[in-house]
C-alpha atoms as a PDB file:
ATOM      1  CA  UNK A   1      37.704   2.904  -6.236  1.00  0.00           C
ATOM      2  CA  UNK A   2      34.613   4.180  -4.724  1.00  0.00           C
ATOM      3  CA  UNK A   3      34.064   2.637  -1.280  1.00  0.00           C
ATOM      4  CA  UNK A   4      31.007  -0.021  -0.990  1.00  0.00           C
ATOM      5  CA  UNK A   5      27.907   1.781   0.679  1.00  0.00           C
ATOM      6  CA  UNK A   6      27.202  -0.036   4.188  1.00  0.00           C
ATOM      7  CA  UNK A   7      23.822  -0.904   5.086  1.00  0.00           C
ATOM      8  CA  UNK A   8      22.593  -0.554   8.994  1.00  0.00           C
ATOM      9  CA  UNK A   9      22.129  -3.674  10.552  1.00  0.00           C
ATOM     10  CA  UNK A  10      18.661  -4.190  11.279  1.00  0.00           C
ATOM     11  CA  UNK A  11      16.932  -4.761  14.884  1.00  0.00           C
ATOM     12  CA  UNK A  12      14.189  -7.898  13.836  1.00  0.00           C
ATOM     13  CA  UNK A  13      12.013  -7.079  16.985  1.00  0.00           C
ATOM     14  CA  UNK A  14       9.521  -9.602  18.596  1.00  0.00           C
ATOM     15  CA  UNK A  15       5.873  -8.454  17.096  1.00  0.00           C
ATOM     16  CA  UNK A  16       4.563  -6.813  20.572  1.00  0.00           C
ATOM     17  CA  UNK A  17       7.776  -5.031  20.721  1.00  0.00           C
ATOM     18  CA  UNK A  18       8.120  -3.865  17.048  1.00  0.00           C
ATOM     19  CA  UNK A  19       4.021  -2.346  17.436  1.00  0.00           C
ATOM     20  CA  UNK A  20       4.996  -0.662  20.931  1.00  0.00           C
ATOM     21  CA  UNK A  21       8.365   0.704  18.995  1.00  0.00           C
ATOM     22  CA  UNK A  22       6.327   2.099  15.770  1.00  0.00           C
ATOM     23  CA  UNK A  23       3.371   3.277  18.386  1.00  0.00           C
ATOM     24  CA  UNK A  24       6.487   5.022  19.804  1.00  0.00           C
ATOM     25  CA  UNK A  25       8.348   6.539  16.782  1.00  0.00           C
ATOM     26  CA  UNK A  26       4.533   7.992  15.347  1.00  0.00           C
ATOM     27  CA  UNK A  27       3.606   9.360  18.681  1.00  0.00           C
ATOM     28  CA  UNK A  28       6.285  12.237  17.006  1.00  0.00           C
ATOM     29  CA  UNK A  29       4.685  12.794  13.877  1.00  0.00           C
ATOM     30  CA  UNK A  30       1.570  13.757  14.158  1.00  0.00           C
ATOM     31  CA  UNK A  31      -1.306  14.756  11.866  1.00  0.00           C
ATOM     32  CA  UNK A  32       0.078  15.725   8.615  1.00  0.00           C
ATOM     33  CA  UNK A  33       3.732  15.301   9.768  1.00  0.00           C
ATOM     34  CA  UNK A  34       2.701  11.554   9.511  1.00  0.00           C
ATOM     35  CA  UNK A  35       4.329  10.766   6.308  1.00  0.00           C
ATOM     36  CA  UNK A  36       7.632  12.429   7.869  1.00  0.00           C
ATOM     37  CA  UNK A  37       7.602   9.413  10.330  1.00  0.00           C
ATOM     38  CA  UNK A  38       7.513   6.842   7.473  1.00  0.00           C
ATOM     39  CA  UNK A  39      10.544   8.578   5.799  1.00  0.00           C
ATOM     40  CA  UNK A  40      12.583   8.606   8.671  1.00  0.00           C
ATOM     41  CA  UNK A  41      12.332   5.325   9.627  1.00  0.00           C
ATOM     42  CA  UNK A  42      13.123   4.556   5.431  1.00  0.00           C
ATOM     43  CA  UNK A  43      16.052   7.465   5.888  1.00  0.00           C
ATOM     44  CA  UNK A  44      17.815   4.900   8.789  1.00  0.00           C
ATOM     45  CA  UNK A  45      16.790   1.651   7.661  1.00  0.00           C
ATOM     46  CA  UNK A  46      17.484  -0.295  10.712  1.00  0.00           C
ATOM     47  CA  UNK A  47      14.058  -0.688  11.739  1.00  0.00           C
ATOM     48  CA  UNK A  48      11.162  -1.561   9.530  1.00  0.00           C
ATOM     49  CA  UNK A  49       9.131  -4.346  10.374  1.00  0.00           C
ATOM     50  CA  UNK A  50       6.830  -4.483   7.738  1.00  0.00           C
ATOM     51  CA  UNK A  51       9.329  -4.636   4.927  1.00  0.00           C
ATOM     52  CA  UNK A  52       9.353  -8.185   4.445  1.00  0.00           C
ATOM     53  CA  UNK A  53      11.456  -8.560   1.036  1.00  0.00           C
ATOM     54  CA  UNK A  54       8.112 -10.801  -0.053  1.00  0.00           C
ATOM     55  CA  UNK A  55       4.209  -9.849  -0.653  1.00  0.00           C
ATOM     56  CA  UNK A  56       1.787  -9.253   1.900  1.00  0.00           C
ATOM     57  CA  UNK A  57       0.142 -13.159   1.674  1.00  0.00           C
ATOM     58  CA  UNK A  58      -3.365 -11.362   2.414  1.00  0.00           C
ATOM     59  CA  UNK A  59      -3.191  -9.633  -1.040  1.00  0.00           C
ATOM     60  CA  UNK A  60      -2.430 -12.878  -2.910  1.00  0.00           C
ATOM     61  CA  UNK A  61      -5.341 -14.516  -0.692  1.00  0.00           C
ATOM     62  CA  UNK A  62      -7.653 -11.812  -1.965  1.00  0.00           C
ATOM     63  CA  UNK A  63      -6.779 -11.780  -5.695  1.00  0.00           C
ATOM     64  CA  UNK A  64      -7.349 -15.905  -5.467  1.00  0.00           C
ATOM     65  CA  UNK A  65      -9.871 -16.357  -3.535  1.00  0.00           C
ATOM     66  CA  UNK A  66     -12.374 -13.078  -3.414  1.00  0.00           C
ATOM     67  CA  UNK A  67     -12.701 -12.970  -7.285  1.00  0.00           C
ATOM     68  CA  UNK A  68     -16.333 -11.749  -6.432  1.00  0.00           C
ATOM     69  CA  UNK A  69     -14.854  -8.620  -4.683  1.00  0.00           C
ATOM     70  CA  UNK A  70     -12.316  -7.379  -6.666  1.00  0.00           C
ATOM     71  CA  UNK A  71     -12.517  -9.123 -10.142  1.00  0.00           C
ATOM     72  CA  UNK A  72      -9.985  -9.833 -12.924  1.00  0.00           C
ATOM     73  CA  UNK A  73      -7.029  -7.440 -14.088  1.00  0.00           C
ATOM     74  CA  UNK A  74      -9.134  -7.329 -17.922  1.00  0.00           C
ATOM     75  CA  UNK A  75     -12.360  -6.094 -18.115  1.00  0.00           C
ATOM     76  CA  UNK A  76     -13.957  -5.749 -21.247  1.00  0.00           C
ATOM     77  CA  UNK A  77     -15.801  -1.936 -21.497  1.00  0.00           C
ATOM     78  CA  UNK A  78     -17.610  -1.222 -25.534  1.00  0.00           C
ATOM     79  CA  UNK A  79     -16.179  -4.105 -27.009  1.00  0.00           C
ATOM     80  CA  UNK A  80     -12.494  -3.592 -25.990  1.00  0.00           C
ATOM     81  CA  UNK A  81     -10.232  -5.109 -23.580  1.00  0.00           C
ATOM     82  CA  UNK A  82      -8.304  -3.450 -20.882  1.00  0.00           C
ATOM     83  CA  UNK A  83      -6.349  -3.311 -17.798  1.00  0.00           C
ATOM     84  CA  UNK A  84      -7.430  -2.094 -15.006  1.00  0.00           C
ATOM     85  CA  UNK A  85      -5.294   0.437 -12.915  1.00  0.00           C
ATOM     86  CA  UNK A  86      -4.323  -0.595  -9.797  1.00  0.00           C
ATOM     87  CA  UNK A  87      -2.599   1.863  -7.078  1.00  0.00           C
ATOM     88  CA  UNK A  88      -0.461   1.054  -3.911  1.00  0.00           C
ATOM     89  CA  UNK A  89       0.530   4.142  -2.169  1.00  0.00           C
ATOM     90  CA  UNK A  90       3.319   3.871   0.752  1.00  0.00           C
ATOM     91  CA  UNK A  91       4.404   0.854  -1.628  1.00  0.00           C
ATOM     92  CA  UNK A  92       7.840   0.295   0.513  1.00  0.00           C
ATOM     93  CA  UNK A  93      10.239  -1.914  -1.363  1.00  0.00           C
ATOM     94  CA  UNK A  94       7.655  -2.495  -4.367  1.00  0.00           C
ATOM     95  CA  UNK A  95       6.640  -5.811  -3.676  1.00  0.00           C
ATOM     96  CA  UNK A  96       2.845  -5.185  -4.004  1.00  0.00           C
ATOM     97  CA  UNK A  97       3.384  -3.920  -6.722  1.00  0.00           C
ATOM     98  CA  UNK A  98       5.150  -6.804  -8.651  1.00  0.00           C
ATOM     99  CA  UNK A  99       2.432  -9.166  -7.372  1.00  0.00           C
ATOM    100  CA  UNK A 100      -0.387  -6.882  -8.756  1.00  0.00           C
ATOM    101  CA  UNK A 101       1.895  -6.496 -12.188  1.00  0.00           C
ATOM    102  CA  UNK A 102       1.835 -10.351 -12.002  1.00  0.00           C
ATOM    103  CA  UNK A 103      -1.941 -10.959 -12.353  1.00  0.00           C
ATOM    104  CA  UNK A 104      -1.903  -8.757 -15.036  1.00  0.00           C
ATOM    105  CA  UNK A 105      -2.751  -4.965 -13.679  1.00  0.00           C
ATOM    106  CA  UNK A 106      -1.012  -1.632 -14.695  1.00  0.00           C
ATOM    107  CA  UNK A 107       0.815  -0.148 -11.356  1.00  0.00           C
ATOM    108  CA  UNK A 108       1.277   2.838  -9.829  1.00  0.00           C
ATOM    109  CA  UNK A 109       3.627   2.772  -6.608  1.00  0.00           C
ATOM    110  CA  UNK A 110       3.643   5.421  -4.913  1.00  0.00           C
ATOM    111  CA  UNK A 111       6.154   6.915  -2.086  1.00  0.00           C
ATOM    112  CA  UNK A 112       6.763  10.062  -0.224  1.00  0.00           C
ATOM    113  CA  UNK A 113      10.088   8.166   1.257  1.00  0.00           C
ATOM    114  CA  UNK A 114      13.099   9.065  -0.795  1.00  0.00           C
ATOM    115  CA  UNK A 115      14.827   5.729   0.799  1.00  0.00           C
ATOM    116  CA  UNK A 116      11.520   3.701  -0.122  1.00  0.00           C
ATOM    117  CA  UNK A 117      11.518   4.731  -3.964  1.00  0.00           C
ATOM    118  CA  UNK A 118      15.194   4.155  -4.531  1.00  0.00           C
ATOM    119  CA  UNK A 119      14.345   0.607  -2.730  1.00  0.00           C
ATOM    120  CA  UNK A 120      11.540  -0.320  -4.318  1.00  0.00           C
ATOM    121  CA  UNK A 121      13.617   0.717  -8.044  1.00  0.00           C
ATOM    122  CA  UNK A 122      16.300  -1.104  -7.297  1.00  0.00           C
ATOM    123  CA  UNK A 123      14.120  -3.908  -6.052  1.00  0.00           C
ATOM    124  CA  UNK A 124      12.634  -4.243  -8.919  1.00  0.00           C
ATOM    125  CA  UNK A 125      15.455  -4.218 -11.135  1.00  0.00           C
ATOM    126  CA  UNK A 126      17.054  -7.403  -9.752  1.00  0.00           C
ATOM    127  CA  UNK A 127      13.699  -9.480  -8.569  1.00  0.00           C
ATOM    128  CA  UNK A 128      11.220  -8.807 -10.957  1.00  0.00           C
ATOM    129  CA  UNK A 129      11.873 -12.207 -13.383  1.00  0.00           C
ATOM    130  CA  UNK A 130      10.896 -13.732  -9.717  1.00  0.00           C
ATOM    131  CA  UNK A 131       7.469 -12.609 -10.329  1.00  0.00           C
ATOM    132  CA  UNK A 132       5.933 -15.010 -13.128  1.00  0.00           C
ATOM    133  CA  UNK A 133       2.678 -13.889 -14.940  1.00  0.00           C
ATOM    134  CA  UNK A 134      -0.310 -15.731 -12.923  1.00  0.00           C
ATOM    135  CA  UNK A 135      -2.761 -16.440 -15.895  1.00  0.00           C
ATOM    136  CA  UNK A 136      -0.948 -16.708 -19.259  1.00  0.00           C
ATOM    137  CA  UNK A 137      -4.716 -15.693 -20.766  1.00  0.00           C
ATOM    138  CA  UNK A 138      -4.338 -12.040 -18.693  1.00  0.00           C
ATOM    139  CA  UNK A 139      -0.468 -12.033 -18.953  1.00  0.00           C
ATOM    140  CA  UNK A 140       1.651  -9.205 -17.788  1.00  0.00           C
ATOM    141  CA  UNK A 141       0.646  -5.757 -16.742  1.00  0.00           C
ATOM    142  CA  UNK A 142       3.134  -2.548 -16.255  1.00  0.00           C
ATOM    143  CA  UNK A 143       4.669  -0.930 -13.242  1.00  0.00           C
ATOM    144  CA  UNK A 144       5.912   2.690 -12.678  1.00  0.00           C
ATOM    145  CA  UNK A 145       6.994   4.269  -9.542  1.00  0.00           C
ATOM    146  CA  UNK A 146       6.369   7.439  -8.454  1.00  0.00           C
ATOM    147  CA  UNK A 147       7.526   9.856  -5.232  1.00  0.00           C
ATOM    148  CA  UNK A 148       4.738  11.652  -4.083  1.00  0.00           C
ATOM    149  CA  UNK A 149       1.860  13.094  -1.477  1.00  0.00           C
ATOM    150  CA  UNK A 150      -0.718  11.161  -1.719  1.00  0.00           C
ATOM    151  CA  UNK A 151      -3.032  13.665  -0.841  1.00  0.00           C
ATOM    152  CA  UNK A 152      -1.702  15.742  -3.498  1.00  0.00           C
ATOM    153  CA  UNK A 153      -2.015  15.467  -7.188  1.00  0.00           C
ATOM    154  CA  UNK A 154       1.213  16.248  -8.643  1.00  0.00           C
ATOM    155  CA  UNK A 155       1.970  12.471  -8.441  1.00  0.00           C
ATOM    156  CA  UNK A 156      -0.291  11.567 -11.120  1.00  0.00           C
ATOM    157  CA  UNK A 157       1.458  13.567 -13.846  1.00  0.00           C
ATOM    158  CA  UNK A 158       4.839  12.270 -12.984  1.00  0.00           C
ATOM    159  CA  UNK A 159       2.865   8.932 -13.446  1.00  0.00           C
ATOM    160  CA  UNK A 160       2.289  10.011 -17.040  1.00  0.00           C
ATOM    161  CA  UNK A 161      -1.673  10.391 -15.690  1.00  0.00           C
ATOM    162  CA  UNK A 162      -4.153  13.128 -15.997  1.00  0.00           C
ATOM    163  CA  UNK A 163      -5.144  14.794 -12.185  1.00  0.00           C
ATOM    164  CA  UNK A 164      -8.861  13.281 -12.604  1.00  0.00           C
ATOM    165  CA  UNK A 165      -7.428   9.822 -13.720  1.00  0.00           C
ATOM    166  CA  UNK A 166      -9.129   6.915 -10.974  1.00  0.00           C
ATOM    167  CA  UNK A 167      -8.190   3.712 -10.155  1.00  0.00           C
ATOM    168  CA  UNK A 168     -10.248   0.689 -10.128  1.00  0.00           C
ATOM    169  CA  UNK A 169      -7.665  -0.867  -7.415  1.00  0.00           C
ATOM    170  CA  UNK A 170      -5.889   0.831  -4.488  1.00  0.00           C
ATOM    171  CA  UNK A 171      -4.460  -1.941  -1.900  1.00  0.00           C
ATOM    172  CA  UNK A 172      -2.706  -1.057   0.970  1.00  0.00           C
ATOM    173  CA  UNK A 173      -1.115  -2.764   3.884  1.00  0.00           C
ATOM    174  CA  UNK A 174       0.224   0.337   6.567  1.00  0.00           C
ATOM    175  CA  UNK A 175      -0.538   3.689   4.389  1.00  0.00           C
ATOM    176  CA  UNK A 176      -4.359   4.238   4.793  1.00  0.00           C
ATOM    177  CA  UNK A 177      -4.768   2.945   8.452  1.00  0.00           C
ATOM    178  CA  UNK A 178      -7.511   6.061   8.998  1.00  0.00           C
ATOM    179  CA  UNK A 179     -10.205   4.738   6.487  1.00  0.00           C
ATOM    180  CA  UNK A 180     -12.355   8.126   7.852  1.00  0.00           C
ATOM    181  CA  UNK A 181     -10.203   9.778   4.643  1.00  0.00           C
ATOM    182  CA  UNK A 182     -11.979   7.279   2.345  1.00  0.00           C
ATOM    183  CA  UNK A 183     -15.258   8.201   3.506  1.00  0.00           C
ATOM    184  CA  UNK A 184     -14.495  11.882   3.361  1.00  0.00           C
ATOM    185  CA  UNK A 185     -11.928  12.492   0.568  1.00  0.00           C
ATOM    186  CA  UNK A 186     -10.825  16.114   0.333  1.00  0.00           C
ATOM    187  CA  UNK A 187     -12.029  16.686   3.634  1.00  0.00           C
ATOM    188  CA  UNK A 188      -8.873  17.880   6.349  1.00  0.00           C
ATOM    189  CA  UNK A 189      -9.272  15.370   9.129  1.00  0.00           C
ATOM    190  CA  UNK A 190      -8.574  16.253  12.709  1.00  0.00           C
ATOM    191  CA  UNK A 191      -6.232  14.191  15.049  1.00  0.00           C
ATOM    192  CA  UNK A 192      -6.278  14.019  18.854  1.00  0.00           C
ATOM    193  CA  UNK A 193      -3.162  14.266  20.969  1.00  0.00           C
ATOM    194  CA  UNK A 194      -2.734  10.542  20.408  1.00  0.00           C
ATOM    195  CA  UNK A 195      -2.104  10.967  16.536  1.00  0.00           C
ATOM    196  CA  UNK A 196      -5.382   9.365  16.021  1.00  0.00           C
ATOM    197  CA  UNK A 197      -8.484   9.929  13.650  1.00  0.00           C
ATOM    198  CA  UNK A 198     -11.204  12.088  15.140  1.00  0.00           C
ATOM    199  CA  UNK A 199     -14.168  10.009  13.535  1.00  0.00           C
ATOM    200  CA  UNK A 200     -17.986  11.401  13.316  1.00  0.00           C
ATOM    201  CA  UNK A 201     -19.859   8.590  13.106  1.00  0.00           C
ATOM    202  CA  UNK A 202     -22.648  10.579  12.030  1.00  0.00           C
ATOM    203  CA  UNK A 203     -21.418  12.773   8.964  1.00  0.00           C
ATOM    204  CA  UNK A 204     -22.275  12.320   6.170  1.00  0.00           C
ATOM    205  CA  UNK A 205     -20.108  10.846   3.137  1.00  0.00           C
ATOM    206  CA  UNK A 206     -18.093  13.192   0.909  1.00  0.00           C
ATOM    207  CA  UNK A 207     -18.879  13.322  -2.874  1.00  0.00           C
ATOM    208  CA  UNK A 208     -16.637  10.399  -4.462  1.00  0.00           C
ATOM    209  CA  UNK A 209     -16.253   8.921  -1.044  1.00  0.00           C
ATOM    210  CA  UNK A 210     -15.876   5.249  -1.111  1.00  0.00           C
ATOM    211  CA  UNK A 211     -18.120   2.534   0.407  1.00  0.00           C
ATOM    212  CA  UNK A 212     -16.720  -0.509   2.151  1.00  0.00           C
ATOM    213  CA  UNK A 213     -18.310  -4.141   0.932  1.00  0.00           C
ATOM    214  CA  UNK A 214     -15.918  -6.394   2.318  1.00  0.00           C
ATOM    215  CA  UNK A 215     -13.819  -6.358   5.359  1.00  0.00           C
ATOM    216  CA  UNK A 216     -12.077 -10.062   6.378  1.00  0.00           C
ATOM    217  CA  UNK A 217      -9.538 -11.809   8.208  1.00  0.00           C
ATOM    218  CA  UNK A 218      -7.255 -12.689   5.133  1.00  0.00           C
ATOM    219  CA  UNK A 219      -5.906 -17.000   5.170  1.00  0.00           C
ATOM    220  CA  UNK A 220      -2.629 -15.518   6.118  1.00  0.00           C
ATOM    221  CA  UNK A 221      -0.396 -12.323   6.262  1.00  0.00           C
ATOM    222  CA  UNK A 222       3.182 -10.851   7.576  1.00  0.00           C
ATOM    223  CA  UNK A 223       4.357 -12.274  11.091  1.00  0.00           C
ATOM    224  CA  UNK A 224       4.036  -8.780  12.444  1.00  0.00           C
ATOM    225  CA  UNK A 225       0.164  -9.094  11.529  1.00  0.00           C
ATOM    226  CA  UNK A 226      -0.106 -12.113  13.802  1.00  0.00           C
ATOM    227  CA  UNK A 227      -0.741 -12.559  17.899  1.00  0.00           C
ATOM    228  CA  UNK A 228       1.871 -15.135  19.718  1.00  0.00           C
ATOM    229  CA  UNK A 229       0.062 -18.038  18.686  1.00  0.00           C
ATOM    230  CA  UNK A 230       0.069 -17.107  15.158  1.00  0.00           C
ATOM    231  CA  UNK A 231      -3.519 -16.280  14.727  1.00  0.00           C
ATOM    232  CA  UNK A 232      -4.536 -13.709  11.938  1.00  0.00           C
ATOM    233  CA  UNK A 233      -4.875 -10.126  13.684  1.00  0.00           C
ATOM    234  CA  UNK A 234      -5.477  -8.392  10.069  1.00  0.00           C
ATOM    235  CA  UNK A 235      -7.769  -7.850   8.526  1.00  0.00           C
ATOM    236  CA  UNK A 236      -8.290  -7.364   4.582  1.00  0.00           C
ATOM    237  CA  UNK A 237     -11.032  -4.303   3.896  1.00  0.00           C
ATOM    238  CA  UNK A 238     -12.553  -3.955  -0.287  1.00  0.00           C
ATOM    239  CA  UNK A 239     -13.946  -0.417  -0.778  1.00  0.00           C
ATOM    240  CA  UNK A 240     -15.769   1.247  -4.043  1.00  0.00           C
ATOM    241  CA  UNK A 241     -17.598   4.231  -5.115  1.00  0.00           C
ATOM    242  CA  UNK A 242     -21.058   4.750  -4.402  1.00  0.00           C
END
């Protein structure tokens, strides 16, 4: 009989000290090495802070009550019905995902972490009847998961998608901190010694870059996202295509 696979107890750090401890662990994976930081810390499994084993309560704030910004999960285009596509890269456990599948969108999640995917499967597998379709009228949508580089496209055809394919949603909570790639897509992006985006303020936007038209404090969102009195720190950002 095969022996039970033990799981590493995890450190639950107090939010200053989990920020100073990821600030830390990234400070060693710089640039484009920054993915390898993320799949380390899934490789261990002792410390994630983010992983919550529940939604981010910003995206369910957005899909309930900023209609206006992001829409439904059916549009109607020459007559027809459809879903829309919705992407969450860095997707973690999957959570997003089954929320988004909830309200009715197709989803892509997408990892580079080996220990993410096989978490976010297996997830999935035993929570998603916890997940009950929102609007009966939109019903269900579809997930698939997918291991990938995001800024690569072989992704999309293990997706079952064609390289060009878009999405009309992309949410993220940790994976796209450096929105100067959404202004400049395609564009390499420099990093200073600090790991951090080196932003021009004054160049001009790629073609297909994406515009921002809405950036928020969300009604609520993970502890970690918080300051000690349990104010809101996040913030919720909508961007689009020109």
């Amino acid at each position: 009989m095969a022996d039970a696979e033990v799981k590493p107890q995890r450190k639950d750090l107090p939010v200053e000290q989990a920020r100073a401890e990821l600030s830390r662990h990234f400070s060693e994976y710089r640039g484009s090495e920054y993915a390898e930081g993320w799949a380390k810390l899934w490789s261990q499994g002792d410390f994630l802070p983010w992983d919550r084993f529940a939604p981010s309560p910003a995206l369910a704030d957005t899909l309930v009550n900023h209609v206006e910004l992001v829409g439904h999960a059916l549009v109607e285009e020459n007559g027809e019905k459809r879903r829309k596509r919705a992407l969450v890269p860095g997707c973690g456990r999957g959570v997003d995902v089954l929320l988004l599948e909830s309200f009715g969108y197709d989803v892509v999640g997408l990892e580079y972490a080996e220990g993410a995917f096989k978490a976010a499967q297996e997830y999935a597998a035993e929570h998603a009847k916890e997940y009950p379709v929102h609007d009966e009228k939109v019903g269900k949508g579809s997930r698939k998961f997918v291991r990938g580089d995001f800024y690569k496209d072989e992704w999309l055809v293990d997706a079952g998608l064609e390289k060009d394919t878009k999405f009309d949603l992309i949410y993220d909570y940790t994976n796209l901190l450096q929105m100067e790639h959404l202004s400049h897509p395609g564009v390499e992006i420099k990093y200073n010694d600090a790991g951090s985006v080196m932003m021009n303020p004054f160049a001009p936007d790629s073609p297909n870059a994406l515009e921002r038209v809405g950036h928020w404090h969300p009604a609520d969102t993970h502890k970690v996202g918080k300051d000690a009195d349990g104010n809101v720190e996040d913030y919720i950002a909508v961007w689009r295509h020109h």
